[in-house]
Protein backbone atom coordinates (compact mmCIF):
# COMPACT_ATOMS: atom_id res chain seq x y z
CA UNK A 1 83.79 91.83 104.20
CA UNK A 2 85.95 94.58 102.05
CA UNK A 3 86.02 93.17 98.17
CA UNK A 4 89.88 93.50 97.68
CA UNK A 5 92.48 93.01 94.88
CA UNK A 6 95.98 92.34 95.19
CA UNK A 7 98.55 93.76 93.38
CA UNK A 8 101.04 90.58 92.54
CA UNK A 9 104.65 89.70 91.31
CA UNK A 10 104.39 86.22 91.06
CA UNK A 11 106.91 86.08 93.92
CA UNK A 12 106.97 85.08 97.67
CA UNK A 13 106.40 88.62 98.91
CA UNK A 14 103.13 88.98 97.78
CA UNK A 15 102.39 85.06 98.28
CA UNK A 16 103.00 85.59 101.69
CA UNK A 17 101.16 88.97 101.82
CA UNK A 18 98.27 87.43 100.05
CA UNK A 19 98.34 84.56 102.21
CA UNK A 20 97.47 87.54 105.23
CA UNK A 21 95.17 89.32 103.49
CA UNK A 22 92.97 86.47 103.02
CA UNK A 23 92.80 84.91 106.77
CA UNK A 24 91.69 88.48 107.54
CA UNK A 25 87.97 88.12 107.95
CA UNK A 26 88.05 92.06 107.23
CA UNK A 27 88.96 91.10 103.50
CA UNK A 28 87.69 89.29 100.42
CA UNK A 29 90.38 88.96 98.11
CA UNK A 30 89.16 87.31 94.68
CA UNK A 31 91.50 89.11 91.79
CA UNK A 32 94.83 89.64 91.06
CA UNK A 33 96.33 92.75 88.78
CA UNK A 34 99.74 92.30 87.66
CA UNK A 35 101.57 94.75 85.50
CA UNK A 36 102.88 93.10 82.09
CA UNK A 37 105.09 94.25 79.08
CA UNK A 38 103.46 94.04 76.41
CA UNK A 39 106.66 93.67 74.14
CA UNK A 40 107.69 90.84 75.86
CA UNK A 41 104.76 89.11 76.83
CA UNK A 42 106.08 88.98 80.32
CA UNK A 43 105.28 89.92 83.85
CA UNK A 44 107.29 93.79 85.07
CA UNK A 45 109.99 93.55 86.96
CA UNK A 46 110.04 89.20 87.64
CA UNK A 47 110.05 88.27 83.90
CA UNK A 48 107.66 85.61 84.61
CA UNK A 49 105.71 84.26 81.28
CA UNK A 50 102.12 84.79 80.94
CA UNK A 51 101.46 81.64 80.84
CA UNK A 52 103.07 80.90 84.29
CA UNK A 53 101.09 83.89 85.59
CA UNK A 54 97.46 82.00 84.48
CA UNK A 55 99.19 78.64 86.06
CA UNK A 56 99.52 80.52 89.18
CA UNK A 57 96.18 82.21 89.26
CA UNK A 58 94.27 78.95 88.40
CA UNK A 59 96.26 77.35 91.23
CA UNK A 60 95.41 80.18 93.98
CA UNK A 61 91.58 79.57 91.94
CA UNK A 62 91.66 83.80 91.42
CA UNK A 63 90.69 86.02 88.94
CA UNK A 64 93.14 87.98 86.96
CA UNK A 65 93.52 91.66 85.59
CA UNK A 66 96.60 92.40 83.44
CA UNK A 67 98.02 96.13 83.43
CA UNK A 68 99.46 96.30 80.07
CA UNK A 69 102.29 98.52 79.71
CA UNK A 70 104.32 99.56 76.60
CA UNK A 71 108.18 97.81 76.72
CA UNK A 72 109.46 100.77 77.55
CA UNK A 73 107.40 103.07 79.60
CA UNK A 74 107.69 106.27 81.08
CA UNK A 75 106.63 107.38 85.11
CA UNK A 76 104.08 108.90 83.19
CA UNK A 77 103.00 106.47 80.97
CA UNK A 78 103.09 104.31 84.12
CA UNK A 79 100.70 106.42 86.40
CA UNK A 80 98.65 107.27 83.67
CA UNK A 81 98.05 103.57 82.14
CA UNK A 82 97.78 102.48 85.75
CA UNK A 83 95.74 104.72 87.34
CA UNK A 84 92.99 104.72 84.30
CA UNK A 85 92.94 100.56 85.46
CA UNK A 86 92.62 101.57 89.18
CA UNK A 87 89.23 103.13 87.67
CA UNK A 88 88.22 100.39 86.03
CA UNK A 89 88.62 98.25 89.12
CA UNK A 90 86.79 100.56 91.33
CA UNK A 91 84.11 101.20 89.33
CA UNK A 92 83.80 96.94 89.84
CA UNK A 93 83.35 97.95 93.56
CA UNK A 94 87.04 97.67 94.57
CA UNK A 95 87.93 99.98 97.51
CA UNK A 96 90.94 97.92 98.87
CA UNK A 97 93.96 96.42 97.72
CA UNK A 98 97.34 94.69 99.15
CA UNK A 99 100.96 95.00 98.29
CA UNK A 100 103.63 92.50 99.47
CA UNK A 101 106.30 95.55 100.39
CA UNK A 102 108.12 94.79 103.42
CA UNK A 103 110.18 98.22 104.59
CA UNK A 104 110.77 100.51 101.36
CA UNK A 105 109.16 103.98 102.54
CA UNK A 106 108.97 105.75 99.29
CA UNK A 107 107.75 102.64 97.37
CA UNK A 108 104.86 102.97 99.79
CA UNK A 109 104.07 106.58 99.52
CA UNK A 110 104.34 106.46 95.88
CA UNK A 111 101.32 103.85 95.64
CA UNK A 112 99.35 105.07 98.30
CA UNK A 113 99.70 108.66 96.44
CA UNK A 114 98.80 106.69 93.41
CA UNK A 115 95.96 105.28 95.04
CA UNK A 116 94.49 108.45 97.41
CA UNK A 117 92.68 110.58 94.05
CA UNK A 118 90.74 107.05 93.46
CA UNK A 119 89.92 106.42 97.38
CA UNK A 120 91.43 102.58 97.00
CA UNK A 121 92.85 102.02 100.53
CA UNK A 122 96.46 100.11 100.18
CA UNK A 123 97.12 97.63 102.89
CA UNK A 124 100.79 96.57 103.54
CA UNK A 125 100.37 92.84 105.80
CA UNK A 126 104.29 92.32 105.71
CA UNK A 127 104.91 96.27 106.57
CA UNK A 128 107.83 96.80 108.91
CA UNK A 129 108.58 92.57 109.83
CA UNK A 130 111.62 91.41 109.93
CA UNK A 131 112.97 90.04 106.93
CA UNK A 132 114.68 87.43 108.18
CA UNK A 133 111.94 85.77 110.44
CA UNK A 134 109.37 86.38 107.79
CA UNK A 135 111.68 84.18 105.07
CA UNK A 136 112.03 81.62 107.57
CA UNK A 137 108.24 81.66 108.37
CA UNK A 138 107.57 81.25 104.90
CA UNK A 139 109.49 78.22 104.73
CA UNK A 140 108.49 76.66 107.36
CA UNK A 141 104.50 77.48 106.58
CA UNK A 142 105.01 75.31 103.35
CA UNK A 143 105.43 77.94 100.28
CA UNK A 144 107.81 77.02 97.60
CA UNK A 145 109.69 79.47 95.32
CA UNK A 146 112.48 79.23 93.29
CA UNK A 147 115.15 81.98 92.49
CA UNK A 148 114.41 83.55 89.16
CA UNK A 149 116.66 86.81 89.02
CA UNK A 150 119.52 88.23 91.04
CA UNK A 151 121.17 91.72 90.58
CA UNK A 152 124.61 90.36 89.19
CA UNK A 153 126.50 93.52 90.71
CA UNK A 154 125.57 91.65 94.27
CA UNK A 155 125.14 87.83 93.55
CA UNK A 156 126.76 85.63 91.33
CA UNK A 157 125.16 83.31 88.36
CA UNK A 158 125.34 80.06 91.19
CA UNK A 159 122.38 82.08 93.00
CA UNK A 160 119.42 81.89 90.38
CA UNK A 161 117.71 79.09 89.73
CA UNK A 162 118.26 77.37 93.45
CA UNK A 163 114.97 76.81 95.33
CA UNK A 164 114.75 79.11 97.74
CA UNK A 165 115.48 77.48 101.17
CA UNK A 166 116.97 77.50 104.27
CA UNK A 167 119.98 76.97 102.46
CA UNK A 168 120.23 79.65 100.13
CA UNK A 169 119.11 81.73 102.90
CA UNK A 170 122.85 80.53 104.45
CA UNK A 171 124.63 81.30 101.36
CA UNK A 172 123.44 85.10 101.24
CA UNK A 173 126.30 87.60 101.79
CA UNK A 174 125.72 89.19 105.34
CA UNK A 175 124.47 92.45 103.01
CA UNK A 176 121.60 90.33 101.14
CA UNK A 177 118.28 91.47 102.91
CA UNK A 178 117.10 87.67 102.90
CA UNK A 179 114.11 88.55 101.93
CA UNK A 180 115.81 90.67 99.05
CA UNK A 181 113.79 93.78 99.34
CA UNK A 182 116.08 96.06 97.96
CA UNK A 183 115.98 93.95 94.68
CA UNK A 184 118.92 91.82 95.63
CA UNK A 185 116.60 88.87 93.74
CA UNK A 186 113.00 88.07 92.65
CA UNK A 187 111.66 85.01 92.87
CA UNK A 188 108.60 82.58 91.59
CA UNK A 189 106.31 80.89 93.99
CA UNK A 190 104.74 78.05 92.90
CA UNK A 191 103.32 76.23 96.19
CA UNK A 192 102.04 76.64 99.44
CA UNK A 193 98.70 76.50 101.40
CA UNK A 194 97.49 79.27 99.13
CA UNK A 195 97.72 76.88 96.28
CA UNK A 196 95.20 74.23 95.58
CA UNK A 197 97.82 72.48 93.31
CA UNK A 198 101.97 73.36 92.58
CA UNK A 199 102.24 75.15 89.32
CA UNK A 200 104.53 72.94 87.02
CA UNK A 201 107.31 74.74 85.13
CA UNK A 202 110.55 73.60 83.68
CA UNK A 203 113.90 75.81 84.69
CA UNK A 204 115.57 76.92 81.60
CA UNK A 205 119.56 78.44 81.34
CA UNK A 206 120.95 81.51 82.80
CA UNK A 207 121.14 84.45 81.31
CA UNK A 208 122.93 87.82 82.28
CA UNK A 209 121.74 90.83 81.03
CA UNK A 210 122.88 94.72 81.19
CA UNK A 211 120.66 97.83 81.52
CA UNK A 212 120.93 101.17 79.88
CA UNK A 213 119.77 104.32 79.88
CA UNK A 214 118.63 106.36 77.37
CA UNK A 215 121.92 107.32 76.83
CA UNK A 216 123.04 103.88 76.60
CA UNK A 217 124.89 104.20 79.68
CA UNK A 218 125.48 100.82 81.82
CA UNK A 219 123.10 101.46 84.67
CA UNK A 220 123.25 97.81 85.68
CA UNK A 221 123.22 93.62 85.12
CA UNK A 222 121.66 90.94 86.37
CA UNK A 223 120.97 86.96 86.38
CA UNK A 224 117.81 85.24 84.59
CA UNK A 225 117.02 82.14 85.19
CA UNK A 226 114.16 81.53 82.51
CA UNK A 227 110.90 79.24 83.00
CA UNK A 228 109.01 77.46 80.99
């Protein structure tokens, strides 16, 4: 068997991705690597706590490898911090890897680019489904996750925080991707067959919050939904 990382969010994507990856006799999947600000003590992108991120990875009984990153990084910074931990992790014998993107083409080609100098092969297990029979299949297969973010230029605040169900699923615009791969909303998974035990969290109030540039332009808001 390949010795494999995978690259996680904390959200259903890769859940479900990592859920593929390790029925796959071809793979042995024993670490996750998750990018984290190091300003906020939080996980890139999701938000998630730390601490929720251990909860998760004793739960899925995996090892864990935190990128950190500086609060606000540059692409450069990025590759550069990244790519020196893709090193690290091959030097541990790690030739493979798995992401949890579903359709984004560039997103794709910029990690396996990313990936190519250090010959780690990136494997894709959700590439090219459709989204809205893969959210439905990862309802019905058991995994939990509750609605942490949403962009508030497409969702309202009544979207995060709800588990995410088949009835959220029904409330999406007819725009929403359902499985919100163009970063309509993140989410937190916290069960499933993956998981020898549900993560506990509390859900704490909503927040919305603006993004700048460096000009201090409005570049755009969204919906938090903090956990504890």
């Amino acid at each position: 068997m390949k010795k494999a990382f995978f690259n996680w969010s904390t959200g259903k994507d890769s859940a479900f991705a990592l859920w593929k990856m390790q029925v796959d006799q071809r793979f042995k999947v024993d670490r996750l690597v998750t990018t984290v600000n190091e300003g906020f003590g939080r996980v890139s992108m999701h938000g998630i706590r730390t601490e929720l991120l251990e909860l998760q990875a004793q739960a899925l009984d995996l090892e864990t490898t935190c990128i950190t990153l500086p609060e606000s990084p540059t692409m450069e910074e990025y590759d550069r911090i990244f790519a020196a931990s893709m090193k690290t992790l091959q030097a541990q014998g790690y030739d493979h890897c798995g992401y949890g993107d579903i359709f984004l083409e560039d997103l794709r080609q910029y990690r396996e680019d990313l990936l190519r100098p250090l010959s780690i092969t990136a494997h894709f297990p959700l590439w090219k489904l459709d989204t809205q029979k893969l959210i439905q299949n990862f309802i019905s297969e058991g995994f939990k996750a509750i609605v942490i973010n949403v962009n508030a230029e497409l969702l309202d605040a009544s979207f995060v925080g709800r588990e995410l169900d088949a009835s959220f699923i029904q409330d999406l615009p007819d725009h929403i991707d359902p499985c919100g791969e163009n970063g309509e909303f993140h989410t937190f998974c916290y069960d499933g067959p993956i998981f020898n035990v549900p993560v506990s969290f509390t859900v704490g109030e909503k927040v919305q919050r603006d993004y700048h540039n460096a000009q201090g332009e409005k570049i755009g808001s969204a919906w938090f939904c903090d956990l504890g």
